[in-house]
PDB file of N, CA and C in Angstrom:
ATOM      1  N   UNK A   1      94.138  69.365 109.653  1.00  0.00           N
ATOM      2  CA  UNK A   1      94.994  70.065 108.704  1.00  0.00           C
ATOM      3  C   UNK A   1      95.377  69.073 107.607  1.00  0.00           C
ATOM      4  N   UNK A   2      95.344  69.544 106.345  1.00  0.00           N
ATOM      5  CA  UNK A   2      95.701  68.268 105.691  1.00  0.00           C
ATOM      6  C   UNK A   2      96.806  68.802 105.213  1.00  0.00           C
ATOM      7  N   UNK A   3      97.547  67.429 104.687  1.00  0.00           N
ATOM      8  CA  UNK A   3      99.262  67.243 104.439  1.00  0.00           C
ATOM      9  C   UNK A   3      99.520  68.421 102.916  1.00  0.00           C
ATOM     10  N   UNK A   4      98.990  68.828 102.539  1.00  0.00           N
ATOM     11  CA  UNK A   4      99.369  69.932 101.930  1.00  0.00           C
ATOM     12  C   UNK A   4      99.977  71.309 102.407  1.00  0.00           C
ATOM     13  N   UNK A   5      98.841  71.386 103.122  1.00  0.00           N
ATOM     14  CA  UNK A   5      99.234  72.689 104.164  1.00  0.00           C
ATOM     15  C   UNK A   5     100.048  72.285 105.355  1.00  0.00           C
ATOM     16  N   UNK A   6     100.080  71.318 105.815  1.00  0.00           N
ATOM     17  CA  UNK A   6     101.373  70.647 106.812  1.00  0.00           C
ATOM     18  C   UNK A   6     102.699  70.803 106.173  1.00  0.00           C
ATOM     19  N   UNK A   7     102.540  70.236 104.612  1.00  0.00           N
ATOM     20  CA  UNK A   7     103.691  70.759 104.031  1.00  0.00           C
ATOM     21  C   UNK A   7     104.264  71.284 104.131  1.00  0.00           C
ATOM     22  N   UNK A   8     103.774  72.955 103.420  1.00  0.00           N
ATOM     23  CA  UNK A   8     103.756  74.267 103.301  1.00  0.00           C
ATOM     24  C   UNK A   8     104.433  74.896 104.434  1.00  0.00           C
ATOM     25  N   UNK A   9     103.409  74.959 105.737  1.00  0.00           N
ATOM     26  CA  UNK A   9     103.666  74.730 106.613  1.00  0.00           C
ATOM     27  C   UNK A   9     105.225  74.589 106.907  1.00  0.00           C
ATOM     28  N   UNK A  10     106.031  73.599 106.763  1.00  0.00           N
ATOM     29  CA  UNK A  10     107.026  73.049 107.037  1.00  0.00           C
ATOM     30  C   UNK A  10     108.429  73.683 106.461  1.00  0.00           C
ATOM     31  N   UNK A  11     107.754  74.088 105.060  1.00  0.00           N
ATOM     32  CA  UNK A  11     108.870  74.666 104.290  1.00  0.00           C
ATOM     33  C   UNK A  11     108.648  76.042 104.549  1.00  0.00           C
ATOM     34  N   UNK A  12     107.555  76.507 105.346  1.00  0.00           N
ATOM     35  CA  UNK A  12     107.921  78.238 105.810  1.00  0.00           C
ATOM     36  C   UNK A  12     108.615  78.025 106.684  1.00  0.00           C
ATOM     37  N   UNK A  13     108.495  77.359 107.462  1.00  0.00           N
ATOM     38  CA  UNK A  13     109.069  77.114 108.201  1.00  0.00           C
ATOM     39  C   UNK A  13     111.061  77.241 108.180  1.00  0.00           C
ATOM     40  N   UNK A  14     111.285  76.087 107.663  1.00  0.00           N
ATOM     41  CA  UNK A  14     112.573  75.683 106.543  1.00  0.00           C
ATOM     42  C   UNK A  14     112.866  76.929 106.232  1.00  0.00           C
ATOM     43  N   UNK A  15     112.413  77.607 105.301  1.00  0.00           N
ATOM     44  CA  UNK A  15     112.640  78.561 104.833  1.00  0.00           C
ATOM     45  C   UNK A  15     113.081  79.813 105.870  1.00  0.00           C
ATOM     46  N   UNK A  16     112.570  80.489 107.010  1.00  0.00           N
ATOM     47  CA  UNK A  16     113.114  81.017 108.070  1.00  0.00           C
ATOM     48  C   UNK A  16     113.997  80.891 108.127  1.00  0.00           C
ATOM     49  N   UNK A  17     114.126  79.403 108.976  1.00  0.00           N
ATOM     50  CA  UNK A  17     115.134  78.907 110.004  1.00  0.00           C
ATOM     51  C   UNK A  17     116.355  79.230 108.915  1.00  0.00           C
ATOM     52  N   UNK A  18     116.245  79.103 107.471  1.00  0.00           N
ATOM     53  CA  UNK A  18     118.027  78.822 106.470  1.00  0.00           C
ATOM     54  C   UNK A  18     117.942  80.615 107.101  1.00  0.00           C
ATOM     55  N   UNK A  19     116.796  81.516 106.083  1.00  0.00           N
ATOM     56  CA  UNK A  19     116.916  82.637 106.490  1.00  0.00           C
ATOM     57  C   UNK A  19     117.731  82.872 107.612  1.00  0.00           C
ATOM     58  N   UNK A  20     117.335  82.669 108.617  1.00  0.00           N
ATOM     59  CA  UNK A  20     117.754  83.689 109.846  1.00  0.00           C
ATOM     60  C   UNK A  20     119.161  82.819 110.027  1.00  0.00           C
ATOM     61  N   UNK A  21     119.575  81.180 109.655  1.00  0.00           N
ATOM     62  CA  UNK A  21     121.151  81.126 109.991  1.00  0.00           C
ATOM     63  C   UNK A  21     122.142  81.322 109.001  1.00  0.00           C
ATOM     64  N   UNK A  22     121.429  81.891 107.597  1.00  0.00           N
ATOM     65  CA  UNK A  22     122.115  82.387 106.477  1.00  0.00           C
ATOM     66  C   UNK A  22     122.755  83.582 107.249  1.00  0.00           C
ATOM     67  N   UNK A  23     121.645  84.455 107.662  1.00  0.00           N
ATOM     68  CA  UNK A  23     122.104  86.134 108.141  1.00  0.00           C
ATOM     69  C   UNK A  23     123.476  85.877 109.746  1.00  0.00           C
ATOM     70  N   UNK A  24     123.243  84.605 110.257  1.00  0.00           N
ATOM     71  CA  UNK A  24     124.345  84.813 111.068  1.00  0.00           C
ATOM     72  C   UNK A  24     125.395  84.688 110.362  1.00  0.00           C
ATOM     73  N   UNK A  25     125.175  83.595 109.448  1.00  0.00           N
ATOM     74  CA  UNK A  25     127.170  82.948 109.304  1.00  0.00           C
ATOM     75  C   UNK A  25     127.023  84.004 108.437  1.00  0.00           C
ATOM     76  N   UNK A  26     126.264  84.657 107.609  1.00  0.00           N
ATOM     77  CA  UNK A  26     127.367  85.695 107.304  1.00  0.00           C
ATOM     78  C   UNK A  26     127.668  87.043 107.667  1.00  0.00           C
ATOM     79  N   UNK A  27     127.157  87.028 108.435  1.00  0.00           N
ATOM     80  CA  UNK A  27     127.551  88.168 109.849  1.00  0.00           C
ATOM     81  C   UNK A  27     129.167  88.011 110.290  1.00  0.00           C
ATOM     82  N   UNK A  28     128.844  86.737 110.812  1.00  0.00           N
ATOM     83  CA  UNK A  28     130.385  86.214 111.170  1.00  0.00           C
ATOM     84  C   UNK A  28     131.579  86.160 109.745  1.00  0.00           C
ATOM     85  N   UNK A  29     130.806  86.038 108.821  1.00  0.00           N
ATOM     86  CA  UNK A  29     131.995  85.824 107.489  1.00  0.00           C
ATOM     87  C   UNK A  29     132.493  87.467 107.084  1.00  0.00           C
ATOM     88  N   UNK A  30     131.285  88.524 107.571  1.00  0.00           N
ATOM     89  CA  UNK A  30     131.742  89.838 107.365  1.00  0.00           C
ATOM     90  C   UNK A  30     133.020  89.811 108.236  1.00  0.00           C
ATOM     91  N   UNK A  31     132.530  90.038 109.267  1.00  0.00           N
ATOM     92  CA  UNK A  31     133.041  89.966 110.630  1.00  0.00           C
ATOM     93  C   UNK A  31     134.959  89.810 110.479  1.00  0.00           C
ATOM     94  N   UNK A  32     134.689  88.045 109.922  1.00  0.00           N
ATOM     95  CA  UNK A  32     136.176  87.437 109.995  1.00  0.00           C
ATOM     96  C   UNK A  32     136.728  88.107 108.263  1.00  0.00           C
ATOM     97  N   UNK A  33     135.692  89.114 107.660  1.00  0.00           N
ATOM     98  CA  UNK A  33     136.957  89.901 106.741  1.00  0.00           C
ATOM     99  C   UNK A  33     137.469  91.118 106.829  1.00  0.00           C
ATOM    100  N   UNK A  34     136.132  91.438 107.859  1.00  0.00           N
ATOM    101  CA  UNK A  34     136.875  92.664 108.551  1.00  0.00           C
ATOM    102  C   UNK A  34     138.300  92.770 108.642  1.00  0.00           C
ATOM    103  N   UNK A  35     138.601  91.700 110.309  1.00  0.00           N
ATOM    104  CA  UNK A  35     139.825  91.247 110.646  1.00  0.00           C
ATOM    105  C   UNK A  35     140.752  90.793 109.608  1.00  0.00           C
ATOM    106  N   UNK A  36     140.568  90.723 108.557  1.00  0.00           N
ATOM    107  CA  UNK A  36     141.486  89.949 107.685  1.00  0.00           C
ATOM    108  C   UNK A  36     141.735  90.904 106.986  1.00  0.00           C
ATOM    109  N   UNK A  37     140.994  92.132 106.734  1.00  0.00           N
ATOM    110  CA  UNK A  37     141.633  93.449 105.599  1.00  0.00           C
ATOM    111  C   UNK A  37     142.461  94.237 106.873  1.00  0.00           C
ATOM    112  N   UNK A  38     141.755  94.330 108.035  1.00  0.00           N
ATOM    113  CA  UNK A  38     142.336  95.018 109.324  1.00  0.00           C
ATOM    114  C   UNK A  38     144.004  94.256 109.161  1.00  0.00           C
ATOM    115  N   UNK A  39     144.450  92.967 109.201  1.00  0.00           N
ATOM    116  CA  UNK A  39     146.026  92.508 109.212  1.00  0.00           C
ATOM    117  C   UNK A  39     146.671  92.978 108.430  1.00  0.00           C
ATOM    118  N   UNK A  40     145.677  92.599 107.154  1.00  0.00           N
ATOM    119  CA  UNK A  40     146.640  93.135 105.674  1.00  0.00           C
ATOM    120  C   UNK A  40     146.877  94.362 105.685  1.00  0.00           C
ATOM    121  N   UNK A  41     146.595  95.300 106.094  1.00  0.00           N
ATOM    122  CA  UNK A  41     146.990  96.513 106.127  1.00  0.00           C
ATOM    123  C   UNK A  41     148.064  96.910 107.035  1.00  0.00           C
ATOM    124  N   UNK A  42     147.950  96.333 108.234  1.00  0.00           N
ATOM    125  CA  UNK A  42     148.924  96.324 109.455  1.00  0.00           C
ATOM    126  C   UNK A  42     150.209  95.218 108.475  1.00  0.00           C
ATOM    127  N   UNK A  43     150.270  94.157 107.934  1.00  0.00           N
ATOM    128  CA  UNK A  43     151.125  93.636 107.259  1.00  0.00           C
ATOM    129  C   UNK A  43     151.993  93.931 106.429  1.00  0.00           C
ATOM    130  N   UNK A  44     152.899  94.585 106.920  1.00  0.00           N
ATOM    131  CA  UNK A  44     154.101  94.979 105.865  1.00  0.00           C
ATOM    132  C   UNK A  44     154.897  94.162 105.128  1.00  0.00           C
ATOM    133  N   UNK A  45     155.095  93.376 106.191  1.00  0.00           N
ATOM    134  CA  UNK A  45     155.910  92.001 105.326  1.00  0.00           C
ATOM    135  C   UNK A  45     155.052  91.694 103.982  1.00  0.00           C
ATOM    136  N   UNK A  46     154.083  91.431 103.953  1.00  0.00           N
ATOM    137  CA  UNK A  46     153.308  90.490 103.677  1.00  0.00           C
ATOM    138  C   UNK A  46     153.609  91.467 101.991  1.00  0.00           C
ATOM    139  N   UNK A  47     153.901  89.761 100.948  1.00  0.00           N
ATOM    140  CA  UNK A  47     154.181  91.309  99.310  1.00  0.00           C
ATOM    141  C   UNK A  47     152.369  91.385  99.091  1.00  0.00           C
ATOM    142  N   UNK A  48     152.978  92.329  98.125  1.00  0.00           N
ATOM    143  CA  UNK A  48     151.030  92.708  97.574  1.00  0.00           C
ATOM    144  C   UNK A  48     150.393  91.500  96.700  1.00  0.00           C
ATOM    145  N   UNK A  49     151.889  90.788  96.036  1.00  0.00           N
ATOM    146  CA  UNK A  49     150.672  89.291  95.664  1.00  0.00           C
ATOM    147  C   UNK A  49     150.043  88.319  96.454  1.00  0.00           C
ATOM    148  N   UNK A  50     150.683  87.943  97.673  1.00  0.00           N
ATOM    149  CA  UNK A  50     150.306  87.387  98.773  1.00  0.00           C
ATOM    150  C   UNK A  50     148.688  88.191  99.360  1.00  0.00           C
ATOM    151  N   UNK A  51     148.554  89.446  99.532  1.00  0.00           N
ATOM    152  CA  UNK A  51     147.784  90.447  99.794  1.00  0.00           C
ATOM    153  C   UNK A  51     146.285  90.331  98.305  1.00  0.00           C
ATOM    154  N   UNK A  52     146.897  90.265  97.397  1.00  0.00           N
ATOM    155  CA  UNK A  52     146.301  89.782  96.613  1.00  0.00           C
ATOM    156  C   UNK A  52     145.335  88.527  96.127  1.00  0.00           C
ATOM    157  N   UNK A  53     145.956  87.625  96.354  1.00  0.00           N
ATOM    158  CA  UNK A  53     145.736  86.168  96.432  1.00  0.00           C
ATOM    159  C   UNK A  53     144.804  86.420  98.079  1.00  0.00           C
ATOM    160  N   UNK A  54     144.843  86.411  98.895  1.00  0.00           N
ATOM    161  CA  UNK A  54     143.927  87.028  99.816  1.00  0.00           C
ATOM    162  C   UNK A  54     142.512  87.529  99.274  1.00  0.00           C
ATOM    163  N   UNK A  55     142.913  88.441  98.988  1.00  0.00           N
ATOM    164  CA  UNK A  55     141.728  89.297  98.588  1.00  0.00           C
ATOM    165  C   UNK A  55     140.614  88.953  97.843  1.00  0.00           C
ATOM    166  N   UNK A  56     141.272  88.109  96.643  1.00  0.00           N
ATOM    167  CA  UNK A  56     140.541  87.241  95.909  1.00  0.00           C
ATOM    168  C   UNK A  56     139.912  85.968  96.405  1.00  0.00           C
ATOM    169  N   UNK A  57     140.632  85.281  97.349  1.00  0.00           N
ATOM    170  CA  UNK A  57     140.290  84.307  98.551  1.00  0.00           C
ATOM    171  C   UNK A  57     138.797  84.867  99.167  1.00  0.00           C
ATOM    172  N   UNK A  58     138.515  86.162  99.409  1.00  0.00           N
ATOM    173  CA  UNK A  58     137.829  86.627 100.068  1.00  0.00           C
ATOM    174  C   UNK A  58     136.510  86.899  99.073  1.00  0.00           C
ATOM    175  N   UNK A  59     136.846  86.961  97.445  1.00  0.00           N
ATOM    176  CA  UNK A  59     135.573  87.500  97.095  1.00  0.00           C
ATOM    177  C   UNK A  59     135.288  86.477  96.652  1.00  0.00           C
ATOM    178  N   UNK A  60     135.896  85.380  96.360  1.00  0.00           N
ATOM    179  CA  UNK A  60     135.137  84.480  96.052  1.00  0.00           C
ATOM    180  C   UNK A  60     134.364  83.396  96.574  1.00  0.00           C
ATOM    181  N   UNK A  61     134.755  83.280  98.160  1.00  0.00           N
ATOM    182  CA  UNK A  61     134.398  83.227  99.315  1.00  0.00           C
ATOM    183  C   UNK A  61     132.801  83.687  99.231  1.00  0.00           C
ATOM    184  N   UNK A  62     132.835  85.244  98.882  1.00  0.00           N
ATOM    185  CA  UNK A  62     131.403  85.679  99.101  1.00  0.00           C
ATOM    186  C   UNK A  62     130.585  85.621  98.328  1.00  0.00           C
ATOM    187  N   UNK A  63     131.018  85.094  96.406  1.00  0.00           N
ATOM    188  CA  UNK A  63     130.465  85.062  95.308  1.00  0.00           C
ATOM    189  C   UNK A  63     129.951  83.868  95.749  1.00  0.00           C
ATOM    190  N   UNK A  64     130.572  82.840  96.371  1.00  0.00           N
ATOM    191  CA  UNK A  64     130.625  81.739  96.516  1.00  0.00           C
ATOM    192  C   UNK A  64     129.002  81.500  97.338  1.00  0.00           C
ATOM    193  N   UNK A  65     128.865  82.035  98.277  1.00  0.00           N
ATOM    194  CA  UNK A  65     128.116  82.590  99.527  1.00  0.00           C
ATOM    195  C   UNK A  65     126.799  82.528  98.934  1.00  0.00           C
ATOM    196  N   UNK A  66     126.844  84.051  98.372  1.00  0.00           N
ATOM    197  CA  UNK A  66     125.491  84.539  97.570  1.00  0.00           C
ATOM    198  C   UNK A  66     125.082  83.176  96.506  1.00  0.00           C
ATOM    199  N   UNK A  67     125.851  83.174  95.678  1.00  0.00           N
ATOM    200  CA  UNK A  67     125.757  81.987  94.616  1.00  0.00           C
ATOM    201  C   UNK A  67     124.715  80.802  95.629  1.00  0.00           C
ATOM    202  N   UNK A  68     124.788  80.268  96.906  1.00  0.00           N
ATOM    203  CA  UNK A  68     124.554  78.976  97.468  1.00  0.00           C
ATOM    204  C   UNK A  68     122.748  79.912  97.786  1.00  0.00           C
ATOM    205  N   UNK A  69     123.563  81.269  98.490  1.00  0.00           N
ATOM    206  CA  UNK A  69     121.659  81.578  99.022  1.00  0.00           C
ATOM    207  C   UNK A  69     120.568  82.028  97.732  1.00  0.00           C
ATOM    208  N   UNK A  70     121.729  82.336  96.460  1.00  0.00           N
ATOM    209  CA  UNK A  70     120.674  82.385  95.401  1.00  0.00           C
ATOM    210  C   UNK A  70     120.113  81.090  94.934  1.00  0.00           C
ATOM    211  N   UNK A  71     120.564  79.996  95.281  1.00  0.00           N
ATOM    212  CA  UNK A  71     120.460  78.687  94.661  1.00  0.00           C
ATOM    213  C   UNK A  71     118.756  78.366  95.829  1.00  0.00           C
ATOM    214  N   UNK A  72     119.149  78.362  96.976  1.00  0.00           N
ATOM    215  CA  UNK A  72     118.385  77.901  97.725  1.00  0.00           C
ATOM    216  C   UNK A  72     117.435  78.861  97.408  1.00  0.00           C
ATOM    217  N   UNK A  73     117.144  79.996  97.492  1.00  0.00           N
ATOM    218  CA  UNK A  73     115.606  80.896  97.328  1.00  0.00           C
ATOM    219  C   UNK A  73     115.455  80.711  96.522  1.00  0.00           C
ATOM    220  N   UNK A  74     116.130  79.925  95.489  1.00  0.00           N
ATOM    221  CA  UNK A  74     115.152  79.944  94.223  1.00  0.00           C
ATOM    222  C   UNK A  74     114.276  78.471  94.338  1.00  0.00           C
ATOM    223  N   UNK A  75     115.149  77.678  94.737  1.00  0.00           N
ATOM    224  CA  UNK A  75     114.585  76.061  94.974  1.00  0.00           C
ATOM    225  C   UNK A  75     113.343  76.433  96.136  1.00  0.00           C
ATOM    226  N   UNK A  76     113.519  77.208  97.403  1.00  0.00           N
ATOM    227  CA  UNK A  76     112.094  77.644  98.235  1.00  0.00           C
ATOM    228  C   UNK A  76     111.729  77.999  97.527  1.00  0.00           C
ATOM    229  N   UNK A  77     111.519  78.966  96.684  1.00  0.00           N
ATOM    230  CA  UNK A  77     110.483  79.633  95.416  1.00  0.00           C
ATOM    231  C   UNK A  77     110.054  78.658  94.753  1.00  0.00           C
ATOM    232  N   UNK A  78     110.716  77.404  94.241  1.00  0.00           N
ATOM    233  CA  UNK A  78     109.654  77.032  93.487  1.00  0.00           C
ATOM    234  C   UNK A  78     108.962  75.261  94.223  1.00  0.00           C
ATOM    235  N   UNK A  79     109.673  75.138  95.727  1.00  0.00           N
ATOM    236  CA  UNK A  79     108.515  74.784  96.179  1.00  0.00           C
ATOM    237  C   UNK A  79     107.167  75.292  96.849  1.00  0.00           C
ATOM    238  N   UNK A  80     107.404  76.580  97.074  1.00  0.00           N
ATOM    239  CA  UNK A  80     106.451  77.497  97.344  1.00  0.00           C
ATOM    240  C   UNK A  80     105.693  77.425  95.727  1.00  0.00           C
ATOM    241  N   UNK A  81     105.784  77.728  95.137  1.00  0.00           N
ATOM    242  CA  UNK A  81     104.915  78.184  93.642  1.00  0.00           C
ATOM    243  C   UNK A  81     104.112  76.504  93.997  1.00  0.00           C
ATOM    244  N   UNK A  82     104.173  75.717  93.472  1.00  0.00           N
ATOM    245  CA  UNK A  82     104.708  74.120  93.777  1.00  0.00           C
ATOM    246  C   UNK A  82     103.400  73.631  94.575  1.00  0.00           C
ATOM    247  N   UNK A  83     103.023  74.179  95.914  1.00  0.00           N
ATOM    248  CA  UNK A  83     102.465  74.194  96.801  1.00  0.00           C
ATOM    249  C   UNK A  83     101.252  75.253  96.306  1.00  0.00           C
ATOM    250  N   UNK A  84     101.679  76.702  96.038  1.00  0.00           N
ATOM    251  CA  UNK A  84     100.265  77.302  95.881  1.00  0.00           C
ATOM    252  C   UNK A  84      99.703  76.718  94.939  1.00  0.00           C
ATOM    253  N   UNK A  85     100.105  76.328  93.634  1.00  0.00           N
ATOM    254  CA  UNK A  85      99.317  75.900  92.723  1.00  0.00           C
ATOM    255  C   UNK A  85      98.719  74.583  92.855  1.00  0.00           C
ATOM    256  N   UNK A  86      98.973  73.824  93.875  1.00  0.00           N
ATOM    257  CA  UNK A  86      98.402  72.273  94.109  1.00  0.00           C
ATOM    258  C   UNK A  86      97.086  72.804  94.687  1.00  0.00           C
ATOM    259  N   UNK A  87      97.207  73.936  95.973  1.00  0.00           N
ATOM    260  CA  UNK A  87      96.062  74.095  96.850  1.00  0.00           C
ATOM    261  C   UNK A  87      95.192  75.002  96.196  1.00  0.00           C
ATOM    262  N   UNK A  88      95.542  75.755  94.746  1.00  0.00           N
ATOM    263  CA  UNK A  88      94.150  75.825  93.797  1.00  0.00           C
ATOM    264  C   UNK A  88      93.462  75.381  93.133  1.00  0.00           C
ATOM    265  N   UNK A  89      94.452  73.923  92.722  1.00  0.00           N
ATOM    266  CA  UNK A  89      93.938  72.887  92.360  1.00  0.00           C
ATOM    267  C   UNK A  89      92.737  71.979  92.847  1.00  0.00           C
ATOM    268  N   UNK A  90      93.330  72.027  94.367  1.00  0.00           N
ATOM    269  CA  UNK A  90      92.414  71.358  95.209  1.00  0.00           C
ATOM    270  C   UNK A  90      91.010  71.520  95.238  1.00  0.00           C
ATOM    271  N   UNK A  91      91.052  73.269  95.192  1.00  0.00           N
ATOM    272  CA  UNK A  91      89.411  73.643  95.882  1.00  0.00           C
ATOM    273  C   UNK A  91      88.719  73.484  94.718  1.00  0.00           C
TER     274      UNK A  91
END
């Protein structure tokens, strides 16, 4: 096998593994806002700017999120591109 395709190889690889532990933690990040809109609602005390400031805590949290997995598929994308175009080079 030569180190091109070992590469490649490596970063499909890479690429999965973020895949599939991207989809847990944010399983779990749904998860823990579930519970966190579930209080605020049960929270009476709590004023609506406090409730607020929350809320916003929470989306930016997830802008935050997406923002990191758009960053990374694009960087796999263009070591993928990166890679196909070396091994047309090759032949």
């Amino acid at each position: 096998m030569d180190q091109k395709a070992l590469f490649k190889q490596m970063i499909d690889f890479q690429k999965t593994t973020f895949d599939n532990s991207f989809k847990a933690m944010s399983t779990l990040q749904e998860q823990g806002e579930k519970m966190v809109n579930m209080f605020l609602e049960q929270a009476t005390w709590l004023p609506e700017e406090g409730k607020g400031a929350i809320n916003n805590w929470i989306s930016a949290y997830t802008k935050g999120r997406e923002d990191f997995k758009d960053a990374v598929e694009s960087n796999f994308d263009k070591v993928q591109k990166y890679f196909s175009e070396s091994e047309g080079s090759d032949e």
